[in-house]
N, C-alpha and C. Protein backbone atom coordinates (compact mmCIF):
# COMPACT_ATOMS: atom_id res chain seq x y z
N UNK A 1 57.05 -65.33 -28.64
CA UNK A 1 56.44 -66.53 -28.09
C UNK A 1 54.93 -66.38 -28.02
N UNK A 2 53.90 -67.41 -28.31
CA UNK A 2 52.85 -67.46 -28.17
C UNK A 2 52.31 -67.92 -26.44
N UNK A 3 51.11 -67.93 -25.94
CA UNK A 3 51.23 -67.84 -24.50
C UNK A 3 51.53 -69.10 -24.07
N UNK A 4 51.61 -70.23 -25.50
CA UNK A 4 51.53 -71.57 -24.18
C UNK A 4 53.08 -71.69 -24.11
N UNK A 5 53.72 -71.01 -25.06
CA UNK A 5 55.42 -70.75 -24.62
C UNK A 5 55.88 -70.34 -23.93
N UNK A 6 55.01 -69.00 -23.47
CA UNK A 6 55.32 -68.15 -21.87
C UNK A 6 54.55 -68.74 -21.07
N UNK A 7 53.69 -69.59 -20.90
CA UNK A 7 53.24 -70.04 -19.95
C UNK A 7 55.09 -71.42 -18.94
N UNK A 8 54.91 -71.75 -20.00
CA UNK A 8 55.91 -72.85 -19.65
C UNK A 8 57.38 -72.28 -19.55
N UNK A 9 57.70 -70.97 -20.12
CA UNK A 9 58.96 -70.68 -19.62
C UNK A 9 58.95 -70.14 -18.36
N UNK A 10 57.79 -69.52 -18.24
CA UNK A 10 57.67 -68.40 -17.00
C UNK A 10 57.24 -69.45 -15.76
N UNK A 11 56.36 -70.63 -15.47
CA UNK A 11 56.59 -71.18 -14.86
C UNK A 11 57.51 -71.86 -14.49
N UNK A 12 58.69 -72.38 -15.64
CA UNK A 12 60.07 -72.95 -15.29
C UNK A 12 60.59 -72.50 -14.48
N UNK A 13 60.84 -70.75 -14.90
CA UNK A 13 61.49 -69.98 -13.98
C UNK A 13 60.84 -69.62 -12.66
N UNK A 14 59.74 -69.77 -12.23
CA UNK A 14 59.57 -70.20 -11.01
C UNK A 14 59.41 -71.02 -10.15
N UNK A 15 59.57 -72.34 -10.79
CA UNK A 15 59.80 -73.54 -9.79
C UNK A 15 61.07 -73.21 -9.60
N UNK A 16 62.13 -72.67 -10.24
CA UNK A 16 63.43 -72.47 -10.00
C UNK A 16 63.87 -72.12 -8.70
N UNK A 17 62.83 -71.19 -8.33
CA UNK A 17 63.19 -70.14 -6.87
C UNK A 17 63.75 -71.38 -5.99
N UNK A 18 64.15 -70.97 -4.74
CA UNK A 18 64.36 -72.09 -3.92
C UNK A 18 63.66 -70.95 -2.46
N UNK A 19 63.15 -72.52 -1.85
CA UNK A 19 62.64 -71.97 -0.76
C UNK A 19 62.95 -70.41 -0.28
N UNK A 20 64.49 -70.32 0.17
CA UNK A 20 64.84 -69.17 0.75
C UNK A 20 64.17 -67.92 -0.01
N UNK A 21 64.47 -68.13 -1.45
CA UNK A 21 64.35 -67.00 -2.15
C UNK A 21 62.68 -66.84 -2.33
N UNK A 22 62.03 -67.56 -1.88
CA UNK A 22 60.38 -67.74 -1.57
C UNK A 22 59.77 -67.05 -0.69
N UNK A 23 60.48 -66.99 0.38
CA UNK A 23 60.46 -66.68 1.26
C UNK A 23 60.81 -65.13 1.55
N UNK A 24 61.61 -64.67 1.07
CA UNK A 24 62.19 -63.66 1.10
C UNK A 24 61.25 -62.88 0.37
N UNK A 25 61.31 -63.14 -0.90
CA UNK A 25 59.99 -62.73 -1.85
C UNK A 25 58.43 -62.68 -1.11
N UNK A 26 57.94 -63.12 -0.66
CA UNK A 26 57.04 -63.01 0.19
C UNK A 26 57.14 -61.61 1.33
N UNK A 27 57.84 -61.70 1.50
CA UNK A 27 58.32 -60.34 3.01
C UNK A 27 58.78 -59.49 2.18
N UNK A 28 59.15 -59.56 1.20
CA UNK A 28 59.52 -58.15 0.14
C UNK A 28 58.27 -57.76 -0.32
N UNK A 29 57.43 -58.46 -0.76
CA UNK A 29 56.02 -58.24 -1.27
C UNK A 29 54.87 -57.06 -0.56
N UNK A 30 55.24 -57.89 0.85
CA UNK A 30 55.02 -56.82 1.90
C UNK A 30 55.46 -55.71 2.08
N UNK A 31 56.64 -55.63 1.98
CA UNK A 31 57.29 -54.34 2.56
C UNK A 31 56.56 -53.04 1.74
N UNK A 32 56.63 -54.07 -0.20
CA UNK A 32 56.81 -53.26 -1.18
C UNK A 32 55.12 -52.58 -0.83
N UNK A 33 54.69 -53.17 -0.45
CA UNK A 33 52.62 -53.06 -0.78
C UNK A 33 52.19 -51.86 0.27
N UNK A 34 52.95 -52.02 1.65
CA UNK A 34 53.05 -51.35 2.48
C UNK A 34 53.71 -49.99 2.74
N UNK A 35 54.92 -49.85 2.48
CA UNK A 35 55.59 -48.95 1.68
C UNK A 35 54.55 -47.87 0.50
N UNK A 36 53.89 -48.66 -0.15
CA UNK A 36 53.16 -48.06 -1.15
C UNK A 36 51.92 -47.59 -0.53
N UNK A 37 51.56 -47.64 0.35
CA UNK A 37 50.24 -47.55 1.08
C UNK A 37 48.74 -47.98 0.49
N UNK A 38 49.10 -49.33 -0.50
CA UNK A 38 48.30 -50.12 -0.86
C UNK A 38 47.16 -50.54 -0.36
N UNK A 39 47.13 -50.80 0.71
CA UNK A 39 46.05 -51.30 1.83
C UNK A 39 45.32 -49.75 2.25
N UNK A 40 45.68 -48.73 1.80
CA UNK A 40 45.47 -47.72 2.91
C UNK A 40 44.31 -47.27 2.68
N UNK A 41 43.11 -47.48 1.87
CA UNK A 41 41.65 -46.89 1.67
C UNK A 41 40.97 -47.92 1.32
N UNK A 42 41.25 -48.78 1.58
CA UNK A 42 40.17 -50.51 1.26
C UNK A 42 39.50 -51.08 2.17
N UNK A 43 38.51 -50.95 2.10
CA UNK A 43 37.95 -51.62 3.33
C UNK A 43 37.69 -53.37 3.00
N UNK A 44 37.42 -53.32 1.48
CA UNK A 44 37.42 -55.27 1.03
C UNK A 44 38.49 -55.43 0.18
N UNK A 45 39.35 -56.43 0.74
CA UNK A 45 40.03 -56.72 -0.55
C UNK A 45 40.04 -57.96 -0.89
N UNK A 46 40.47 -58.49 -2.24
CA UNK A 46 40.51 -60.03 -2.61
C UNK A 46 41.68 -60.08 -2.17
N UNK A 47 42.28 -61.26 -1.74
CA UNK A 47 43.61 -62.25 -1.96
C UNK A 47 43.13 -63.50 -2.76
N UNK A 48 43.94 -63.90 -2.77
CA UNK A 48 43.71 -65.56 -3.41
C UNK A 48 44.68 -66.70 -2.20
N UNK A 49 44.27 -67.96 -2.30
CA UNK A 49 45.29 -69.04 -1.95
C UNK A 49 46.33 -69.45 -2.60
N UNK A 50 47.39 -69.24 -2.38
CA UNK A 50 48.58 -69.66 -3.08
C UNK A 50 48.87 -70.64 -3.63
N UNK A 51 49.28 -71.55 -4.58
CA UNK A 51 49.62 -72.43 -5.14
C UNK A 51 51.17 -72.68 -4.41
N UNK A 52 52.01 -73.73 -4.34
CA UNK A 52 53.18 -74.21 -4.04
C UNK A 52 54.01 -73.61 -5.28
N UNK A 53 53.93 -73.04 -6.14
CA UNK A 53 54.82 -72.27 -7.00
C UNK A 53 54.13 -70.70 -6.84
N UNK A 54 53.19 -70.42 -6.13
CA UNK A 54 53.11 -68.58 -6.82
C UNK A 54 53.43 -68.04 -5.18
N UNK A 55 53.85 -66.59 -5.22
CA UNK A 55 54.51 -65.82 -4.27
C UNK A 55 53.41 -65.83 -3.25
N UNK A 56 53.90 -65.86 -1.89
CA UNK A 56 53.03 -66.17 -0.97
C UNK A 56 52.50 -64.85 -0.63
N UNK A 57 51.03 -65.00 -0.56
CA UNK A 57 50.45 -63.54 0.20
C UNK A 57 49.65 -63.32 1.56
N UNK A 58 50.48 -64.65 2.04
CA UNK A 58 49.49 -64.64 3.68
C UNK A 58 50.40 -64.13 4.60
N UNK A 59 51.27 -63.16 4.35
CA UNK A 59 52.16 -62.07 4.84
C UNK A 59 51.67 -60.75 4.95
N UNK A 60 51.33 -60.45 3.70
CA UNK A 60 50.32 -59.43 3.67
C UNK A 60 48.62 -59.62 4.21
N UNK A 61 48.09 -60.81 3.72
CA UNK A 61 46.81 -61.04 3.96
C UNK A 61 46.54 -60.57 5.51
N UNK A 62 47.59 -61.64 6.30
CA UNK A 62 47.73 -61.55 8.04
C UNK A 62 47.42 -60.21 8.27
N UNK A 63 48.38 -59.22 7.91
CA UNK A 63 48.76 -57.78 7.88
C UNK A 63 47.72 -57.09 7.87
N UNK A 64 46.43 -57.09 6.56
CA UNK A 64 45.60 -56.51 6.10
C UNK A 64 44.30 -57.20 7.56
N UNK A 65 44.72 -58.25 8.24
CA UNK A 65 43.61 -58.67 8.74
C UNK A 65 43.66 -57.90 10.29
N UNK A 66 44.92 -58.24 10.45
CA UNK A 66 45.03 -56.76 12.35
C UNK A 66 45.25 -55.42 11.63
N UNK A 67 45.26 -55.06 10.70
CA UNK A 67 44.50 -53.72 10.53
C UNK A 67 43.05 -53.44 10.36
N UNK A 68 42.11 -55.22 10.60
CA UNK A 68 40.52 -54.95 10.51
C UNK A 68 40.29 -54.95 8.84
N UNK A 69 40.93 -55.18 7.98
CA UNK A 69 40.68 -54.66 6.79
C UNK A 69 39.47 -56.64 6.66
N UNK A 70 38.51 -56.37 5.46
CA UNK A 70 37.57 -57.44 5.57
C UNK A 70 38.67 -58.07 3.95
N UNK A 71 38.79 -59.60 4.32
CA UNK A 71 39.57 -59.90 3.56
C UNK A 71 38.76 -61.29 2.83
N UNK A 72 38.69 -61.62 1.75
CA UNK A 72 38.31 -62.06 1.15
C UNK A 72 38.97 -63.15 -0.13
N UNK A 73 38.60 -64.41 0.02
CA UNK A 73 39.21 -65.72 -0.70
C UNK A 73 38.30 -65.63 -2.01
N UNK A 74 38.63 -66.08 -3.11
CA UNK A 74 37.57 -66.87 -4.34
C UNK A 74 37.16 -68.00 -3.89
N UNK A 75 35.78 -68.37 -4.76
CA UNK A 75 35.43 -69.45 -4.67
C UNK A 75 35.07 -69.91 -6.05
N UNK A 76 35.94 -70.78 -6.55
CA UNK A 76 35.56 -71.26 -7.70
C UNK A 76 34.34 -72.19 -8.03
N UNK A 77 33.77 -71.29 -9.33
CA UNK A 77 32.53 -72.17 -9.76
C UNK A 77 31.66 -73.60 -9.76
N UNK A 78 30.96 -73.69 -10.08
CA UNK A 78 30.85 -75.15 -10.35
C UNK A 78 31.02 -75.00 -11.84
N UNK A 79 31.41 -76.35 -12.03
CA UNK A 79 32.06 -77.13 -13.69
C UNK A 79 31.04 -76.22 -14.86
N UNK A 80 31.45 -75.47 -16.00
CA UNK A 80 30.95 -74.69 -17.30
C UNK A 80 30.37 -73.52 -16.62
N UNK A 81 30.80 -73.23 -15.38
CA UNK A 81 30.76 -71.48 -14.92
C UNK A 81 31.92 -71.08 -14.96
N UNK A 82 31.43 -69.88 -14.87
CA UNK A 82 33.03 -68.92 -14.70
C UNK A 82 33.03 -67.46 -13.82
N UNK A 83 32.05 -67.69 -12.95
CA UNK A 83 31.99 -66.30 -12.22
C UNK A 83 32.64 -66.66 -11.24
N UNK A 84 33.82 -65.87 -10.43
CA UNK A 84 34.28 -65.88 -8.96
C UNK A 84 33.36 -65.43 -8.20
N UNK A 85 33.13 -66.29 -7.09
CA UNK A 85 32.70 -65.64 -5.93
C UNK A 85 33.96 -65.45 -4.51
N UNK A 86 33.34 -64.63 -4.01
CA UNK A 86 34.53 -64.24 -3.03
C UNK A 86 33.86 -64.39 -1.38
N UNK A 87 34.68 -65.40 -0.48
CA UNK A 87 33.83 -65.57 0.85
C UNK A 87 34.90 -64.91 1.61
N UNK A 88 34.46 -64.04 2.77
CA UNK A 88 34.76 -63.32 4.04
C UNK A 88 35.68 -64.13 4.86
N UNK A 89 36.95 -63.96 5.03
CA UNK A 89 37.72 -64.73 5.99
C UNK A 89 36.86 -64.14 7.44
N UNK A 90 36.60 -65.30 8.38
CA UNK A 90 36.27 -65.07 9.79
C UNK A 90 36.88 -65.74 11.02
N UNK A 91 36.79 -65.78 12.15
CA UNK A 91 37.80 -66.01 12.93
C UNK A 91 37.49 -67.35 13.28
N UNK A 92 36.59 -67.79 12.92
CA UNK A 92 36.32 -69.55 12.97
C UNK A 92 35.76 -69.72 11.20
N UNK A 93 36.84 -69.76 10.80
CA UNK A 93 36.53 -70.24 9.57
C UNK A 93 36.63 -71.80 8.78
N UNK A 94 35.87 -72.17 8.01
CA UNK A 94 35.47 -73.57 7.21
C UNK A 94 36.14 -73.88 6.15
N UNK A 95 37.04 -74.56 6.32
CA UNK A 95 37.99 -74.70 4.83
C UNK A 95 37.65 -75.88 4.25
N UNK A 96 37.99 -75.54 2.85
CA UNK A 96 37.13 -77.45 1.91
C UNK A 96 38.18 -76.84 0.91
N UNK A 97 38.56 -78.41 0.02
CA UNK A 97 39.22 -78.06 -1.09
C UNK A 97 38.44 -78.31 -2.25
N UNK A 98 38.58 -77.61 -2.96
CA UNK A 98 37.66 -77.17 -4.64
C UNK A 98 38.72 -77.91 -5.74
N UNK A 99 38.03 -78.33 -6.21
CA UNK A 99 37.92 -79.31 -7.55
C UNK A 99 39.59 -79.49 -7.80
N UNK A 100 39.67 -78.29 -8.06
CA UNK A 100 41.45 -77.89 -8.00
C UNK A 100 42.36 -78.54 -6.98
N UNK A 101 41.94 -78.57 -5.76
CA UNK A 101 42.81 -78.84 -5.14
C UNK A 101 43.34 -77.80 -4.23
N UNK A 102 42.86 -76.86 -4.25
CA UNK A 102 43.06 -75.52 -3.48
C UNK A 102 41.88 -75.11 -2.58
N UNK A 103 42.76 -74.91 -1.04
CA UNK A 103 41.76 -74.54 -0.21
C UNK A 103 40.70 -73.25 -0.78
N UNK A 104 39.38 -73.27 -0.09
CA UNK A 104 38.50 -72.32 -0.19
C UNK A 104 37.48 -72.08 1.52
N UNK A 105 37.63 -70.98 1.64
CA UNK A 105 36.38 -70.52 2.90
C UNK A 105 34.66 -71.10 2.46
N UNK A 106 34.70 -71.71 3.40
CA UNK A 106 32.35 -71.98 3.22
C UNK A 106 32.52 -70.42 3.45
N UNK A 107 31.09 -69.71 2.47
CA UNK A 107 30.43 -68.95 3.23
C UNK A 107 28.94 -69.04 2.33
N UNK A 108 28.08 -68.67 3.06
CA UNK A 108 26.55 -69.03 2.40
C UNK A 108 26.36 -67.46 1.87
N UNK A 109 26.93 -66.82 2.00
CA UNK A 109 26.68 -65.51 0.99
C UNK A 109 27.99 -65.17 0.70
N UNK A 110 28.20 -65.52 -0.58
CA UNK A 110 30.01 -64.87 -1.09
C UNK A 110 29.28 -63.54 -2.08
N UNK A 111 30.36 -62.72 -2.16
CA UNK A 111 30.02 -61.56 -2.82
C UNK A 111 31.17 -61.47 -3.98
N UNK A 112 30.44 -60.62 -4.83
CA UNK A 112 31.29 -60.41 -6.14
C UNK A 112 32.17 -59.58 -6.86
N UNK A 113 32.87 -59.50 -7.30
CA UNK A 113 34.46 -58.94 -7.50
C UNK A 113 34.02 -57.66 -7.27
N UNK A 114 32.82 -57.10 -8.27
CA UNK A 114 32.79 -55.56 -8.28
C UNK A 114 32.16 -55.26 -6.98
N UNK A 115 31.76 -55.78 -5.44
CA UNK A 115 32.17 -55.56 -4.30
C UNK A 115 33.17 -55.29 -3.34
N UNK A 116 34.02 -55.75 -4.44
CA UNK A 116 35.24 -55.51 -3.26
C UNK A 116 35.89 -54.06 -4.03
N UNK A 117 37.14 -53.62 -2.92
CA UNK A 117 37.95 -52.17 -3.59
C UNK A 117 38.78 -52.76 -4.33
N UNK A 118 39.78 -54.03 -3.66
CA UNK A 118 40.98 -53.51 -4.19
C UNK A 118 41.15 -55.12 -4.46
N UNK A 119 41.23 -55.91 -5.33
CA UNK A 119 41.46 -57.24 -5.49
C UNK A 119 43.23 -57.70 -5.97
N UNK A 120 43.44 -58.51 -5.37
CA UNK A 120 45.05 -59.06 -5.79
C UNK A 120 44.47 -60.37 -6.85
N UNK A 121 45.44 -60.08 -7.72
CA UNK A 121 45.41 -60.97 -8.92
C UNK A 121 46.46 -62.13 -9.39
N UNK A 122 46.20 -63.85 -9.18
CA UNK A 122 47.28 -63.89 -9.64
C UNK A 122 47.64 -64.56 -10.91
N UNK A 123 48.84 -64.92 -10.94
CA UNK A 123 49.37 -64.97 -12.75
C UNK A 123 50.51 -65.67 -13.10
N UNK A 124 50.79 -65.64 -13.95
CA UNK A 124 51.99 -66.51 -14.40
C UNK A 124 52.68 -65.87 -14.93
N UNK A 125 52.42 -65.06 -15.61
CA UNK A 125 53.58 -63.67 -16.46
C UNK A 125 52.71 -62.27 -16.47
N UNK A 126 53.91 -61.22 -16.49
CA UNK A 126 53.19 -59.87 -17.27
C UNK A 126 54.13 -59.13 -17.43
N UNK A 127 53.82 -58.17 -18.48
CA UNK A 127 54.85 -56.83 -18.84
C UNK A 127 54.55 -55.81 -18.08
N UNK A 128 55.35 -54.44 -18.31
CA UNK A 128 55.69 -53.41 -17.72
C UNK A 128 54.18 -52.73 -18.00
N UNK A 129 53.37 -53.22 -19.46
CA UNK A 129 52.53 -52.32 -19.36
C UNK A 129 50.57 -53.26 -18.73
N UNK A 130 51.21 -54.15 -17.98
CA UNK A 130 50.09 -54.59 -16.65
C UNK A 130 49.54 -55.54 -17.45
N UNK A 131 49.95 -56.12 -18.82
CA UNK A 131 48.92 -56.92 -19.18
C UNK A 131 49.31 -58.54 -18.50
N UNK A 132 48.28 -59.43 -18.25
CA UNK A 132 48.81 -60.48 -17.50
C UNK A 132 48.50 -61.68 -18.37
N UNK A 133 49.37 -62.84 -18.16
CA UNK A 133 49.16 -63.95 -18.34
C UNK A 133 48.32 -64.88 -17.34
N UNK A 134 47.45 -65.28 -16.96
CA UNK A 134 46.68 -66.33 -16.40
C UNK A 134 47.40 -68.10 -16.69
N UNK A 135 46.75 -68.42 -15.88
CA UNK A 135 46.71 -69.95 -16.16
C UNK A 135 45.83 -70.40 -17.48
N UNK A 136 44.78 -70.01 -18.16
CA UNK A 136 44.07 -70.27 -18.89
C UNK A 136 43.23 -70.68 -18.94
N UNK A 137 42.27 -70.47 -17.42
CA UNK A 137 41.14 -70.96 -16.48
C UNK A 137 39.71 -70.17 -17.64
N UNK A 138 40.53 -68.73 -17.22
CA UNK A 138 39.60 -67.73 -17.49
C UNK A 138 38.52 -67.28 -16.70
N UNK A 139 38.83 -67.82 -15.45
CA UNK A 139 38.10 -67.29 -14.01
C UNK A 139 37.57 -66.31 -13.95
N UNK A 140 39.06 -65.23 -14.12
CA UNK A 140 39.41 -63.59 -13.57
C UNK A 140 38.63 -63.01 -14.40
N UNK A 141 39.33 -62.99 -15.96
CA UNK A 141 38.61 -62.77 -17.16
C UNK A 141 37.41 -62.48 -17.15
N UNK A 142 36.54 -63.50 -16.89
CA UNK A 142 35.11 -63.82 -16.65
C UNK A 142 34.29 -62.82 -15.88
N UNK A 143 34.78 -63.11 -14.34
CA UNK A 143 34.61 -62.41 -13.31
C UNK A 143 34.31 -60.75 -13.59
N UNK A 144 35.56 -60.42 -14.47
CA UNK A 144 35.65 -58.77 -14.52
C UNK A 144 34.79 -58.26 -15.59
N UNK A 145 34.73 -59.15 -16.99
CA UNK A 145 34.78 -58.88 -17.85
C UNK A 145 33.99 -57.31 -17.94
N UNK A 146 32.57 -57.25 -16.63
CA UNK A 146 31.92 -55.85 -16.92
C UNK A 146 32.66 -54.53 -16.89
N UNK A 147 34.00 -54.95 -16.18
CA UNK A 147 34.99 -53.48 -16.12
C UNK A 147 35.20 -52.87 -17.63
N UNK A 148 34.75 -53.74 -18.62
CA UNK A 148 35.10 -53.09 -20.02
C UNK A 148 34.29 -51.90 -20.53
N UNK A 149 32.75 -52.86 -19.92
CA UNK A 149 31.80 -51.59 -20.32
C UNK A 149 31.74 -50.21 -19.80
N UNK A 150 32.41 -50.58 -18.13
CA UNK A 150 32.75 -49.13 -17.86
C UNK A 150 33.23 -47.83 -17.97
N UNK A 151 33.27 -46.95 -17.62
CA UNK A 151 34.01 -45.88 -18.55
C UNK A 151 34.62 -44.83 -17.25
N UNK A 152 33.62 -44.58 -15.88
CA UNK A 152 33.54 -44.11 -15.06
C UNK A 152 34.04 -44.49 -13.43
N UNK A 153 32.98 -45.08 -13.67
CA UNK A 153 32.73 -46.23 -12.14
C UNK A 153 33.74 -47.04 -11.96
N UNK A 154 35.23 -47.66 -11.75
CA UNK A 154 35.29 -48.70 -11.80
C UNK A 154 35.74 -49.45 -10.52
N UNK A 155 35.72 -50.63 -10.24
CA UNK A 155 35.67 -51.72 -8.94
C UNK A 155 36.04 -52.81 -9.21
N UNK A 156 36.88 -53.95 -8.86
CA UNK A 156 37.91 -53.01 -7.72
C UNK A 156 38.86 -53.06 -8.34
N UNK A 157 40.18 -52.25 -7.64
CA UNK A 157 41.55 -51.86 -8.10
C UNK A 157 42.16 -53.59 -8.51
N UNK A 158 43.23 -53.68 -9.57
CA UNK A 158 42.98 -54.73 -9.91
C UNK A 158 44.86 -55.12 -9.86
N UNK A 159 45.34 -55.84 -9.31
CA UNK A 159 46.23 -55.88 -8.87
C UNK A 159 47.23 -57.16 -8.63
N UNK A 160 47.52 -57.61 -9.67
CA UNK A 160 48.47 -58.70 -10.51
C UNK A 160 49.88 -58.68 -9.39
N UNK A 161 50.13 -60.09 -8.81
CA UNK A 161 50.82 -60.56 -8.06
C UNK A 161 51.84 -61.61 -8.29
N UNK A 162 52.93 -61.33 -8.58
CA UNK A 162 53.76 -62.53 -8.67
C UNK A 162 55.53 -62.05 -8.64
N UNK A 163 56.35 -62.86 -8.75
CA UNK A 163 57.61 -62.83 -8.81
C UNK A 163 58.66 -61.60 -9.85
N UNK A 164 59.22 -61.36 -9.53
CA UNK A 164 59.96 -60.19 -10.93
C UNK A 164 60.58 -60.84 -11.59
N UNK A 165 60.47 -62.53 -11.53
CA UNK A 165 61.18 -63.77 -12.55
C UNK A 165 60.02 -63.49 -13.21
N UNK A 166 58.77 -63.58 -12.98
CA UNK A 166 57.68 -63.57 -14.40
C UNK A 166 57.49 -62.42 -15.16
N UNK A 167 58.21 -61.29 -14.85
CA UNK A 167 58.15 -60.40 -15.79
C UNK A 167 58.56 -60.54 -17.44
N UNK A 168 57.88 -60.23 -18.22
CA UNK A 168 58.03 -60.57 -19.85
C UNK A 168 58.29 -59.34 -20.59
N UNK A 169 59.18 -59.26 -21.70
CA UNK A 169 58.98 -58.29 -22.34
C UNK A 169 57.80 -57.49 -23.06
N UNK A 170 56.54 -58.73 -23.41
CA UNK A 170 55.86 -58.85 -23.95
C UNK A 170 54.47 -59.94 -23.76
N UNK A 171 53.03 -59.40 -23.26
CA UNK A 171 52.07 -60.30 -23.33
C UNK A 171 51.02 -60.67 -24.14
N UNK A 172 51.12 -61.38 -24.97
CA UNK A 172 50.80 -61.39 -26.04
C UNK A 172 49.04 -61.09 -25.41
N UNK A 173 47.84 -60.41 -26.23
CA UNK A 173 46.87 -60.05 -25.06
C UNK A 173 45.60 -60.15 -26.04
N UNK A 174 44.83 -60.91 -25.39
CA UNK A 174 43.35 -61.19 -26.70
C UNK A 174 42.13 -60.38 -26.19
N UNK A 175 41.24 -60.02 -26.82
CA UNK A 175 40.14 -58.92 -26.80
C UNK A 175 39.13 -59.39 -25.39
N UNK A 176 39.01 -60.35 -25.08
CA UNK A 176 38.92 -60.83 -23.58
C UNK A 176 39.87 -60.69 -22.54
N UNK A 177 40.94 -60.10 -22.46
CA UNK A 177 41.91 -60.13 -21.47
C UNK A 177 41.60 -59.18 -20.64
N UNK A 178 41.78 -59.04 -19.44
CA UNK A 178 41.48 -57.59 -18.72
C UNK A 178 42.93 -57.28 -18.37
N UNK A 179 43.28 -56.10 -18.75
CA UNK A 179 44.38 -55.72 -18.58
C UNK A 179 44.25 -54.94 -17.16
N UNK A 180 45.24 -55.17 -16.29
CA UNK A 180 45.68 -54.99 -14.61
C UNK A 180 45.66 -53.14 -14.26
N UNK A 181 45.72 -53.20 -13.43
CA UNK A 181 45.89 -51.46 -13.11
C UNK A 181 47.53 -51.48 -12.72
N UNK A 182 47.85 -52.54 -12.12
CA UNK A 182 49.08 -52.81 -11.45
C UNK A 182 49.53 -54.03 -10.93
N UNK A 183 51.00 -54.22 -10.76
CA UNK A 183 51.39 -55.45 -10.79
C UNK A 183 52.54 -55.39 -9.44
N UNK A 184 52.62 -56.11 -8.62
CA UNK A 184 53.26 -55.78 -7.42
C UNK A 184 53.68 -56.99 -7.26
N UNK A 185 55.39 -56.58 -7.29
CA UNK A 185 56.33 -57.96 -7.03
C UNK A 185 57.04 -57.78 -5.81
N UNK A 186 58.31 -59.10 -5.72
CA UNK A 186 58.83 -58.17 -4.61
C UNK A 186 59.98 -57.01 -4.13
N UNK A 187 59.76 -56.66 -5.39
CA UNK A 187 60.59 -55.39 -5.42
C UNK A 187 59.90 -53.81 -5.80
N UNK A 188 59.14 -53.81 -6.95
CA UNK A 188 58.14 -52.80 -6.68
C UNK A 188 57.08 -52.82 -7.07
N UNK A 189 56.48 -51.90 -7.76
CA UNK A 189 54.86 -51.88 -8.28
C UNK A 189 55.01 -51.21 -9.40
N UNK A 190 54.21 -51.98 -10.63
CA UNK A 190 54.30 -51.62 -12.31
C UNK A 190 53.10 -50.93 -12.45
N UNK A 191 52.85 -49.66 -12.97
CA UNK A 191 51.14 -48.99 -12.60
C UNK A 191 51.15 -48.66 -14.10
N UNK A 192 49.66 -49.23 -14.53
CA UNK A 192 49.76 -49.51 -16.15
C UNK A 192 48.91 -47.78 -16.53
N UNK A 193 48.66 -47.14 -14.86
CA UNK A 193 48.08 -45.69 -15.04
C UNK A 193 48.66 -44.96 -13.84
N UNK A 194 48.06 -44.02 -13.87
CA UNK A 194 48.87 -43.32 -12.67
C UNK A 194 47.04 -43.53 -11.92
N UNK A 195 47.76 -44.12 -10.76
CA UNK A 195 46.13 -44.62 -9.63
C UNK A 195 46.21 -43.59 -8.43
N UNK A 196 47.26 -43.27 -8.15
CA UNK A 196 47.66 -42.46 -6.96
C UNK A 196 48.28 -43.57 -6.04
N UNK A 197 47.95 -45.20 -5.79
CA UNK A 197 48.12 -45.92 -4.97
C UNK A 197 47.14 -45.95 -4.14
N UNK A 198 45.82 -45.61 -3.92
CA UNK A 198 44.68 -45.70 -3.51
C UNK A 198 44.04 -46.65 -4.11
N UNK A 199 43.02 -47.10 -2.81
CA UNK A 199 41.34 -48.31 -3.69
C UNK A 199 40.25 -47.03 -4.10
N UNK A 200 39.36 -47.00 -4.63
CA UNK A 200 38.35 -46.07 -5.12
C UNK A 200 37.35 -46.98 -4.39
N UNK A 201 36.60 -46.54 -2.98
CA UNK A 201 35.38 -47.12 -2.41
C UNK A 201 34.36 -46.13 -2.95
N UNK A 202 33.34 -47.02 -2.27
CA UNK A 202 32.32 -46.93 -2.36
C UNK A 202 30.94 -47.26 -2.54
């Protein structure tokens, strides 16, 4: 299949879920992330806002926030950009919806991906070996793209989120793609390297 074939099968199969199994998936997500000691050396991490079809992460987010961890939303561009910015959840926070239709935090200084440790990623499909399918925004893409030039340094841990219905045998993957470190469903975690399960600060 080419991606706009897996785009549309792999979303089929997740409108499929039904609430319960949404739900459940969500608190498995957790267990699994936690369990893994995912959160356990990050002091910033990304989440994203969920869409009404992708696995909910304000289970974990909550989680990561009474452990003090500094948690962090995107903020999508204005129209022919493509850099994410990322604003600071705070305890009186400003919500507006972006172009999309998806909530976003005000903040007058958002900071940028390679600020944070450990970013959650999300997606529509991926294989065993971390490569992901996107929506076809090219947000993320964008955002990271400097992780290529790296060789040493890299920021932040990059960490593909969704259902074990979107798993594919195969992602078909173009010379712009950033391929994931890891992919965490709600059953376990796909590590496209051996990471230890640590963020790399600093």
């Amino acid at each position: 299949m080419n991606k706009k074939q897996l785009r549309t099968a792999l979303r089929r199969a997740r409108r499929a879920l039904s609430p319960q199994q949404r739900r459940h998936a969500a608190d498995g997500l957790k267990r699994v992330a936690l369990a893994q000691n995912l959160l356990l050396n990050c002091r910033r991490i990304g989440f994203y806002s969920p869409t009404h079809e992708e696995i909910n992460l304000m289970p974990l987010l909550n989680h990561a926030l009474w452990l003090g961890k500094g948690c962090y939303l995107p903020i999508v561009p204005q129209r022919f950009q493509r850099q994410l910015g990322f604003s600071r959840l705070t305890s009186l926070p400003r919500w507006y919806l972006n172009r999309f239709g998806i909530h976003e935090h005000w903040t007058p200084r958002p900071v940028r991906a390679w600020q944070l440790d450990l970013l959650f990623v999300p997606l529509v499909g991926f294989d065993e070996a971390c490569h992901r399918l996107g929506m076809g925004g090219g947000f993320y893409d964008a955002s990271l793209a400097y992780l290529r030039r790296r060789t040493v340094w890299r920021k932040p841990l990059l960490v593909g989120v969704g259902y074990e219905c979107q798993k594919a045998d195969e992602i078909p993957s173009d010379p712009w793609d950033m391929r994931l470190d890891a992919v965490i469903t709600e059953r376990k975690i796909y590590w496209a390297k051996e990471k230890g399960g640590t963020c790399v600060t600093g």
